[in-house]
C-alpha atoms as a PDB file:
ATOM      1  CA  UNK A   1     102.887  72.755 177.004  1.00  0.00           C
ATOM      2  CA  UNK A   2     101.636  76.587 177.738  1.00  0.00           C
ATOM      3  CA  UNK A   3     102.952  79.858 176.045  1.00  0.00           C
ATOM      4  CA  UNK A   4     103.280  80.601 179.835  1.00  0.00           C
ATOM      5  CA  UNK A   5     104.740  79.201 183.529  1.00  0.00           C
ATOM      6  CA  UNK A   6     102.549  78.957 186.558  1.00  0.00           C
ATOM      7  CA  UNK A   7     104.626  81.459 188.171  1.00  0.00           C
ATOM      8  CA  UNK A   8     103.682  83.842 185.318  1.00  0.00           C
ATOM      9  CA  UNK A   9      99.964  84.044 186.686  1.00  0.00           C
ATOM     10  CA  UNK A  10      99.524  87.374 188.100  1.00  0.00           C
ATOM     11  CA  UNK A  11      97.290  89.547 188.936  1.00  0.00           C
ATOM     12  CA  UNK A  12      97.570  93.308 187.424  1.00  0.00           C
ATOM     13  CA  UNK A  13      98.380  93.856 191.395  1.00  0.00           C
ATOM     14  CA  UNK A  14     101.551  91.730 190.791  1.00  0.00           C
ATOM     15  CA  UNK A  15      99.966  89.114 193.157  1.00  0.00           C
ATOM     16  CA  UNK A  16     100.122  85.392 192.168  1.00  0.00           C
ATOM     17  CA  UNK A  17      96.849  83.803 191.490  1.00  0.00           C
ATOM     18  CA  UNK A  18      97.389  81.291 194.313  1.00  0.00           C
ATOM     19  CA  UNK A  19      97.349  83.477 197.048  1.00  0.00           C
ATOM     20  CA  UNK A  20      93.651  83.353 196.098  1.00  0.00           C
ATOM     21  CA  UNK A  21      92.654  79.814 195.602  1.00  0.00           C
ATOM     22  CA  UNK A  22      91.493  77.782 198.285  1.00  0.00           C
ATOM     23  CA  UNK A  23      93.493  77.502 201.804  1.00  0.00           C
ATOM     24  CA  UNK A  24      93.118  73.864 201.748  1.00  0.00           C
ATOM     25  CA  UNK A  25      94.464  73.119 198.768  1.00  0.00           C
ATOM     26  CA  UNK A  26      98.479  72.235 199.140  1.00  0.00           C
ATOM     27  CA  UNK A  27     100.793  74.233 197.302  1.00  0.00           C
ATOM     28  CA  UNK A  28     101.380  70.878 194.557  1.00  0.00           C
ATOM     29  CA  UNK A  29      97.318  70.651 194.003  1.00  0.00           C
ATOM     30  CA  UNK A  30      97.535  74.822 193.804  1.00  0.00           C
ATOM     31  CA  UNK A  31      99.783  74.084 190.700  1.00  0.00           C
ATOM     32  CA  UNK A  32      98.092  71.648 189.414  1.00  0.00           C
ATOM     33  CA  UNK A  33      95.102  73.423 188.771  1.00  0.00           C
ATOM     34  CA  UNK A  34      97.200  76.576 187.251  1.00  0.00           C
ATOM     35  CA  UNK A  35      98.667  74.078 184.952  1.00  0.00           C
ATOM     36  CA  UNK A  36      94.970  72.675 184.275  1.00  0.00           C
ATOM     37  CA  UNK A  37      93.836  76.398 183.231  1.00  0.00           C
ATOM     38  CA  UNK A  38      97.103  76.637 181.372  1.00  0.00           C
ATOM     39  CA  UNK A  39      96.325  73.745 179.270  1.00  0.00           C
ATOM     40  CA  UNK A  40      93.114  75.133 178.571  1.00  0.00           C
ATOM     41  CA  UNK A  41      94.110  78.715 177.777  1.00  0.00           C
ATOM     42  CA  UNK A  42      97.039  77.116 175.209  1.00  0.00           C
ATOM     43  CA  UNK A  43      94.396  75.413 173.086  1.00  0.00           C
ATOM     44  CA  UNK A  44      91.450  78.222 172.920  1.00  0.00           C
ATOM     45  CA  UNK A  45      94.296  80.059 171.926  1.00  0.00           C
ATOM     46  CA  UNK A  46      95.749  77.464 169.284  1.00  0.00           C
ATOM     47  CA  UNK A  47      92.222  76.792 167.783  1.00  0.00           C
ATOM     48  CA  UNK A  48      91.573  80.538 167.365  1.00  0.00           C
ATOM     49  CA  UNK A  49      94.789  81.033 165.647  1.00  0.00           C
ATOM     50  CA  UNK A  50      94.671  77.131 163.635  1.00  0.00           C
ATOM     51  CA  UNK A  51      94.742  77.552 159.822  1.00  0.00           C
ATOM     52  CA  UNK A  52      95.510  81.730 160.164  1.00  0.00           C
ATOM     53  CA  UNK A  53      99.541  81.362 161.151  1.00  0.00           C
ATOM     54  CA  UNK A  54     101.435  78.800 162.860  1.00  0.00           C
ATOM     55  CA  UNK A  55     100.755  76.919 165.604  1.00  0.00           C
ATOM     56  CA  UNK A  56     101.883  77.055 168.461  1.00  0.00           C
ATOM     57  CA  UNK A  57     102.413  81.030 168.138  1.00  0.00           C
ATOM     58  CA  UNK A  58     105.041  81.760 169.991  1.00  0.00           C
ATOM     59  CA  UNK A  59     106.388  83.664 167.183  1.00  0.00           C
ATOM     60  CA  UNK A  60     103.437  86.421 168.387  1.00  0.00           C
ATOM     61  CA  UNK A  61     104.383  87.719 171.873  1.00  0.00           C
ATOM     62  CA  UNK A  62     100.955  88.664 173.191  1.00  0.00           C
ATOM     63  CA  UNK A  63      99.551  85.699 173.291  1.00  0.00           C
ATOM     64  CA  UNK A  64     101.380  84.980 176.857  1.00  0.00           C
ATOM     65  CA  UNK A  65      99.678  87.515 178.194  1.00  0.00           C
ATOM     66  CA  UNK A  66      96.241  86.775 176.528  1.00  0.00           C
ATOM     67  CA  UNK A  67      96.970  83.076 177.940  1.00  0.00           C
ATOM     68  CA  UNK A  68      97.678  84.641 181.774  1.00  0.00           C
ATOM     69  CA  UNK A  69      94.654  86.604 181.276  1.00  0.00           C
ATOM     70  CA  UNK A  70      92.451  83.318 180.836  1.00  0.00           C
ATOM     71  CA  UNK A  71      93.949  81.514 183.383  1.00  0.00           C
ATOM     72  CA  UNK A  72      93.446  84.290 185.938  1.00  0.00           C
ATOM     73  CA  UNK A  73      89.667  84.468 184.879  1.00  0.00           C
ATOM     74  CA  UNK A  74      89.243  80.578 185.440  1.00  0.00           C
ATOM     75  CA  UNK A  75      91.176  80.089 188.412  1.00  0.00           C
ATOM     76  CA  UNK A  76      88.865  82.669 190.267  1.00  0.00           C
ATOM     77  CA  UNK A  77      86.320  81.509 188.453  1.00  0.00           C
ATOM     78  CA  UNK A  78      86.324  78.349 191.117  1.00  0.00           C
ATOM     79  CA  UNK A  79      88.605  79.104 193.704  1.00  0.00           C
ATOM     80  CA  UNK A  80      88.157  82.449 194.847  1.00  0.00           C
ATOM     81  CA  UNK A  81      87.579  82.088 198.863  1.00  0.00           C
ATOM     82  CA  UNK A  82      87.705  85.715 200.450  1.00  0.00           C
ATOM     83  CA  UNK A  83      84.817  87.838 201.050  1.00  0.00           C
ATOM     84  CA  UNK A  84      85.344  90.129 198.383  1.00  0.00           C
ATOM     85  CA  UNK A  85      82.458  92.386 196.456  1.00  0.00           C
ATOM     86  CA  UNK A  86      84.594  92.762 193.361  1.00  0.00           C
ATOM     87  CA  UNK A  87      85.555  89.317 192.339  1.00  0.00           C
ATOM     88  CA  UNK A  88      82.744  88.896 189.584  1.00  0.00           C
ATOM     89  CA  UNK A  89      84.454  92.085 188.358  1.00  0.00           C
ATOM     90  CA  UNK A  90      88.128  90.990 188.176  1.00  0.00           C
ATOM     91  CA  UNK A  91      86.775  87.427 186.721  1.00  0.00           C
ATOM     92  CA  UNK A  92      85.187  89.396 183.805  1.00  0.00           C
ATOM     93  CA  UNK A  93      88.256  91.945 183.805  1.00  0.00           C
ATOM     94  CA  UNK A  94      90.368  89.307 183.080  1.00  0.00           C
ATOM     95  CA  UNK A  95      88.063  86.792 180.822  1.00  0.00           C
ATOM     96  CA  UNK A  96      86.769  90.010 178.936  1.00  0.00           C
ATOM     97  CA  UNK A  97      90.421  91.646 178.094  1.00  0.00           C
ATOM     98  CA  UNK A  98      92.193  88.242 177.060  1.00  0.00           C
ATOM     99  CA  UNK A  99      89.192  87.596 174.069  1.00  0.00           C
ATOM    100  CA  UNK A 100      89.096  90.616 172.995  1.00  0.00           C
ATOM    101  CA  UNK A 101      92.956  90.800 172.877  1.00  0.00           C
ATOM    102  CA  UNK A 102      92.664  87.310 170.619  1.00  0.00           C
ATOM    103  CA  UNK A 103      89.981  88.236 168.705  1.00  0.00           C
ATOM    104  CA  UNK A 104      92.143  91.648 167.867  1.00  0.00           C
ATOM    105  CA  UNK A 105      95.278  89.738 167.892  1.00  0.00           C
ATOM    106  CA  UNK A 106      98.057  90.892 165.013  1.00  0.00           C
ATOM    107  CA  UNK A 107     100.403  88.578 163.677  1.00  0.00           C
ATOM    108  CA  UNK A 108     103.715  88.783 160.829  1.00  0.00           C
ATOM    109  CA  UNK A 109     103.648  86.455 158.196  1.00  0.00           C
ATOM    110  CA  UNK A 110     105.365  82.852 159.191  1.00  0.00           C
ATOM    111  CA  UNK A 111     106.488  79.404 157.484  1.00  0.00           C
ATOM    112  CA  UNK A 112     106.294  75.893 158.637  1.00  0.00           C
ATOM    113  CA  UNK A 113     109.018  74.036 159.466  1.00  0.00           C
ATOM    114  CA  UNK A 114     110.333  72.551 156.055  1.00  0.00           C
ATOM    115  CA  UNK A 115     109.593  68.721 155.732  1.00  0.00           C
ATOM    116  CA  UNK A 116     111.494  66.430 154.061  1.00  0.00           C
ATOM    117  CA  UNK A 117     110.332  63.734 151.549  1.00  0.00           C
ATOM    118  CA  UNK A 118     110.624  60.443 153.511  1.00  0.00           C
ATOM    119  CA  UNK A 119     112.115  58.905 150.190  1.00  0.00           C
ATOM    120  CA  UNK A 120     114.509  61.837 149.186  1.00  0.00           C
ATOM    121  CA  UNK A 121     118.068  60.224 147.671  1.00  0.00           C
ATOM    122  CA  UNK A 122     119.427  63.556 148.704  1.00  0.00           C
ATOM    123  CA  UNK A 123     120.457  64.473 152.554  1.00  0.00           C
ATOM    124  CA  UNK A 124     121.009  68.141 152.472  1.00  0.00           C
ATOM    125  CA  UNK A 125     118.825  70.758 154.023  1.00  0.00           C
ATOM    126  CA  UNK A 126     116.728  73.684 153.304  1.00  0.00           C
ATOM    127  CA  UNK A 127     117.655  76.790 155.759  1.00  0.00           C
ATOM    128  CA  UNK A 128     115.043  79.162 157.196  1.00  0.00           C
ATOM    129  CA  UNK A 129     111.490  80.165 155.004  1.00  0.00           C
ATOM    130  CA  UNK A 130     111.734  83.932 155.522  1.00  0.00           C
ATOM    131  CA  UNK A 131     108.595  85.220 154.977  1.00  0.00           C
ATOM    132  CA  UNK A 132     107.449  89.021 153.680  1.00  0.00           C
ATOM    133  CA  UNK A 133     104.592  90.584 155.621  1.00  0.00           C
ATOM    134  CA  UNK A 134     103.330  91.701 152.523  1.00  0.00           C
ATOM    135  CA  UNK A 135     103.383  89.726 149.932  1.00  0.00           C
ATOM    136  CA  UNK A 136     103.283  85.984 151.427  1.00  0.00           C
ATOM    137  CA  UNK A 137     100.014  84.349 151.719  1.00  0.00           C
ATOM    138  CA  UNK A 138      98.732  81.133 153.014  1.00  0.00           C
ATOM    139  CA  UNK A 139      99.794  78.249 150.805  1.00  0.00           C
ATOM    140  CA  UNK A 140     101.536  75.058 150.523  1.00  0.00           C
ATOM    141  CA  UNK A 141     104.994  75.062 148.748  1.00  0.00           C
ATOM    142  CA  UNK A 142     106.371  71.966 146.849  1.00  0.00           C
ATOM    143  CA  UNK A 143     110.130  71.973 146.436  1.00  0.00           C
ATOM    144  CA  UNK A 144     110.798  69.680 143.669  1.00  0.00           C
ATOM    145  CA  UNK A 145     114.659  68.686 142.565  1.00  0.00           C
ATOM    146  CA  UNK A 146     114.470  68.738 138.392  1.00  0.00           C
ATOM    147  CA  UNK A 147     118.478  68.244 137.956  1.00  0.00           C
ATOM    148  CA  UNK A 148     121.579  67.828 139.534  1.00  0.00           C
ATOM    149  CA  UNK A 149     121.625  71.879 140.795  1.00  0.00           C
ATOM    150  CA  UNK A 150     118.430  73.119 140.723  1.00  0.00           C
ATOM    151  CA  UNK A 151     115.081  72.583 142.355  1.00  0.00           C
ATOM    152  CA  UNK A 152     111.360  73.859 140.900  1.00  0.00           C
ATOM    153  CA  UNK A 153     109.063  76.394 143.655  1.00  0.00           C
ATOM    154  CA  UNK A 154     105.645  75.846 143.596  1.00  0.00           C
ATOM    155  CA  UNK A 155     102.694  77.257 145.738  1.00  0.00           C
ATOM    156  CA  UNK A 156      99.106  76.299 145.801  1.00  0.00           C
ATOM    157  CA  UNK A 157      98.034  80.026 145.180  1.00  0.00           C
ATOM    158  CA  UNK A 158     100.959  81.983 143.498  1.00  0.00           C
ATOM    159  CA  UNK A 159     101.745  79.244 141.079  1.00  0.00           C
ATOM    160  CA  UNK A 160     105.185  78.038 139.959  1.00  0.00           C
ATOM    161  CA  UNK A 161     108.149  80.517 140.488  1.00  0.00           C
ATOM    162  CA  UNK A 162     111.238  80.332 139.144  1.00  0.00           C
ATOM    163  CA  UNK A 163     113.699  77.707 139.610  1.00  0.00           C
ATOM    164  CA  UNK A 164     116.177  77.708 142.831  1.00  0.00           C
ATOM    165  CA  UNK A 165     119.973  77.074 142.090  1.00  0.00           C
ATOM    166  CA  UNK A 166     121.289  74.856 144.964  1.00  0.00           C
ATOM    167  CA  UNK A 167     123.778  76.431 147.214  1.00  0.00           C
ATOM    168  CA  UNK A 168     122.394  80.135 146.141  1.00  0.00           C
ATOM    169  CA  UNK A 169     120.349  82.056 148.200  1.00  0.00           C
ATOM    170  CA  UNK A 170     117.056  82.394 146.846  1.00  0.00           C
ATOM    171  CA  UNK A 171     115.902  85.310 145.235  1.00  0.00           C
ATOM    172  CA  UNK A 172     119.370  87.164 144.875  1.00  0.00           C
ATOM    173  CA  UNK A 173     119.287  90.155 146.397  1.00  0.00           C
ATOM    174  CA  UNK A 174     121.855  91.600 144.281  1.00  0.00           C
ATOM    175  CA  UNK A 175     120.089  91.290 141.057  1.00  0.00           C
ATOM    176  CA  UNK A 176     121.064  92.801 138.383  1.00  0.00           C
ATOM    177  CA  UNK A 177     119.478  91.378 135.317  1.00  0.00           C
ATOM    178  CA  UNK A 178     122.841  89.864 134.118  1.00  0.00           C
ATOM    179  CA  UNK A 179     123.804  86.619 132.600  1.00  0.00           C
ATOM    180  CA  UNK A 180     123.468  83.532 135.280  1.00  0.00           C
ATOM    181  CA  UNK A 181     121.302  85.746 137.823  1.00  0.00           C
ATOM    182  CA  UNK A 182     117.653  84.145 138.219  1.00  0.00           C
ATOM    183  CA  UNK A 183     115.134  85.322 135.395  1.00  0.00           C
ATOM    184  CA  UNK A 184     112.461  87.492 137.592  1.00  0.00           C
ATOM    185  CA  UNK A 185     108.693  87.143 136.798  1.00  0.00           C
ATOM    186  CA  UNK A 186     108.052  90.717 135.846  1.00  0.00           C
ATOM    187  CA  UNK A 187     104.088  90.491 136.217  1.00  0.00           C
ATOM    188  CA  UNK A 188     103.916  89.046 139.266  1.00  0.00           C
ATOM    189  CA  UNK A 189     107.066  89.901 141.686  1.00  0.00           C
ATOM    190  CA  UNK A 190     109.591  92.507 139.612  1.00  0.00           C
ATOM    191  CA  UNK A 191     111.752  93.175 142.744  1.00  0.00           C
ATOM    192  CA  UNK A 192     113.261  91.162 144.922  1.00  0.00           C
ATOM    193  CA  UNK A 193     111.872  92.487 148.134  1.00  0.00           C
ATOM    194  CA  UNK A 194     107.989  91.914 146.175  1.00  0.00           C
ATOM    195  CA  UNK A 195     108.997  87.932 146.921  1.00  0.00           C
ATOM    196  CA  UNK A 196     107.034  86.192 149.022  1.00  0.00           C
ATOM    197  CA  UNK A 197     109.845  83.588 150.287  1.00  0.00           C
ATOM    198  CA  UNK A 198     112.881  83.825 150.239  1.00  0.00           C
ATOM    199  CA  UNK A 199     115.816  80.485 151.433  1.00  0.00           C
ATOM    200  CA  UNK A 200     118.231  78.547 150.697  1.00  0.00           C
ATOM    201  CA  UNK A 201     119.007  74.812 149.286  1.00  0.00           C
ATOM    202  CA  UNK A 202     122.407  73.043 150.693  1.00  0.00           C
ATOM    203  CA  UNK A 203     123.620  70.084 149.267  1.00  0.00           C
ATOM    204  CA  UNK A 204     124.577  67.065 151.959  1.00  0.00           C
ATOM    205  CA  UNK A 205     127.077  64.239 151.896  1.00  0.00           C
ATOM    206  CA  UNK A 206     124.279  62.552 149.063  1.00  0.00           C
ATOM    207  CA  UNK A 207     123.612  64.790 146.803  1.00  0.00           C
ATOM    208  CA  UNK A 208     119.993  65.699 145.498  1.00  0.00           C
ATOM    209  CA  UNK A 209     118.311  63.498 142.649  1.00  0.00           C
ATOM    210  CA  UNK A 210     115.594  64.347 140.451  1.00  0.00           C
ATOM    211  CA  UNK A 211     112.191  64.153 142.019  1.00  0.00           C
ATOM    212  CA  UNK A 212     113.403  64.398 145.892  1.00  0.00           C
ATOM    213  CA  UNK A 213     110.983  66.621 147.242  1.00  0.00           C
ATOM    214  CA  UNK A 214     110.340  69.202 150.055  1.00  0.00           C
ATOM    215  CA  UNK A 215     106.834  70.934 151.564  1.00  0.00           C
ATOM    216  CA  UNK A 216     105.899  73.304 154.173  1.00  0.00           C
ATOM    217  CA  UNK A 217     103.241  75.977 154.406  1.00  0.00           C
ATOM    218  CA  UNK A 218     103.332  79.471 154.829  1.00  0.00           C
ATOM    219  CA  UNK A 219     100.583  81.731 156.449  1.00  0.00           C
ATOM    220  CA  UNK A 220     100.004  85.516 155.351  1.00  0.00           C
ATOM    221  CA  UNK A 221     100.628  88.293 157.760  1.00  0.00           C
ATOM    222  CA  UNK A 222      97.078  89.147 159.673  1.00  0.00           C
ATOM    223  CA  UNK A 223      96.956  93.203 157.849  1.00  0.00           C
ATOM    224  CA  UNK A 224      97.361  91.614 154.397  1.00  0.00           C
ATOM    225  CA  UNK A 225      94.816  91.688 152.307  1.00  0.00           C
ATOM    226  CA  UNK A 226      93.940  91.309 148.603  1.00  0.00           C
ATOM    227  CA  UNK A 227      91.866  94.075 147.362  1.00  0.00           C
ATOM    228  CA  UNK A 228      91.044  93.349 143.200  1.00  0.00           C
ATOM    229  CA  UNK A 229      94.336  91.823 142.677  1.00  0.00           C
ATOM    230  CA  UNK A 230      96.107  94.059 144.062  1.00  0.00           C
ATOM    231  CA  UNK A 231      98.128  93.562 147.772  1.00  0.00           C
ATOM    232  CA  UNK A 232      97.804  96.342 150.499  1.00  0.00           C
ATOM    233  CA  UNK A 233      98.046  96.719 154.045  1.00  0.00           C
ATOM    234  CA  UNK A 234      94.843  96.159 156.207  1.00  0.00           C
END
C-alpha cells in the first residue's frame, strides 16, 4: 500500500520514470521496482509522521507528492542508463525537495478510528471524532457508559470532561446555558467551538450497559502549540 500509483511517478518534465530505467528490464520487472521504491517511500514517510498524527496520512495531501519525489530519486538512483551529465542533479533534486517537504510537512488535527470494547453489552456506534485544529492535542480518550443514557469523556492530558448524553451530539452547539443543556467547564473550554472533540453516541439494537467502553486517540494539529498554559498558533 503507497499514498501513490506507479503511473503517478513523474518527472517535473511530465515523463514517467520508466522511460529511464534500464532497456532490458520488461515493462512487469519496470513496475516492480516502482512498486519496490513505493513501498519504501510509504514507510520513511509513515515513521516520520508515527506518534505526530495518524498513520497512514492520507488525510495530508502532500505527502503523495513527497512519496513521488522519493521514488523518482531512488529509481534513478540505480537505473538511470543514458549518457546524461545532469542525472546526479535530478537524483538530488528530487531526494533533496521530498525531505525537506517532510521535514516541513503541515498537518490538521485528526482522530483514530474509534475502537470498540471487545466485551461491550451494547452494539451501537460512535460517529466521526471531529477534531479542532486548535485546541485538540495528542491523547487517548476513554469512553466509559455510567448509566442507561449517558457515557463519561476522558483524555490522558485534558482530564475528564463532561458527560455525553446518548443520541445528542456532543458538545451542543446551540448552548444556551438552560436547563437539560450540558454543564460547560468554564476554566478550561467556555465555548463550544474551544472543544477539543466533538461526536456523537447512537444506541444499537442492545442497548449500552454500564462499564461498556470505547478508545481512540487523537493527535494535535502540527502549528499548535502550548506556550505557559496558554494555546496559540505556531
Amino acid at each position: 500500500m503507497t499514498y501513490a500509483t506507479n503511473a503517478d511517478y513523474l518527472l517535473d518534465s511530465g515523463q514517467n520514470v520508466s522511460l529511464f530505467m534500464d532497456v532490458e528490464l520488461t515493462d512487469e520487472e519496470k513496475e516492480k521496482q516502482k512498486s519496490n521504491s513505493g513501498e519504501r517511500a510509504y514507510n520513511t514517510i509513515n515513521d516520520y509522521l508515527n506518534g505526530k498524527t495518524v498513520i497512514p496520512a492520507r488525510h495530508i495531501r502532500i505527502v503523495k507528492q513527497i512519496e513521488i519525489d522519493f521514488v523518482l530519486a531512488d529509481v534513478m538512483t540505480g537505473a538511470y542508463t543514458m549518457e546524461t551529465s545532469n542525472v546526479s542533479d535530478w537524483i538530488e533534486k528530487y531526494s533533496s525537495r521530498a525531505k525537506e517537504a517532510l521535514t516541513n510537512i503541515r498537518y490538521k488535527a485528526s482522530a483514530e478510528d474509534v475502537v470498540a470494547n471487545a466485551e461491550n453489552t451494547g452494539n451501537g456506534t460512535i460517529g466521526a471524532i471531529v477534531t479542532n485544529d486548535m485546541f485538540t492535542q495528542t491523547e487517548q480518550w476513554i469512553l466509559t457508559c455510567v448509566s442507561s443514557t449517558q457515557f463519561s469523556i476522558f483524555g490522558s492530558v485534558t482530564g475528564y470532561l463532561q458527560n455525553i448524553t446518548i443520541g445528542t451530539q456532543y458538545p451542543e452547539a446551540d448552548w444556551t446555558g438552560q436547563v437539560g443543556d450540558y454543564n460547560f467547564n468554564s476554566q478550561a473550554y467556555p465555548r463550544f467551538e474551544q472543544y477539543p472533540i466533538s461526536f456523537k453516541i447512537e444506541n444499537g439494537s442492545t442497548v449500552f450497559v454500564a462499564n461498556d467502553k470505547f478508545t481512540f486517540k487523537t493527535y494535535q494539529a502540527s502549528f499548535l502549540i502550548n506556550t505557559s498554559g496558554r494555546l496559540e498558533r505556531g
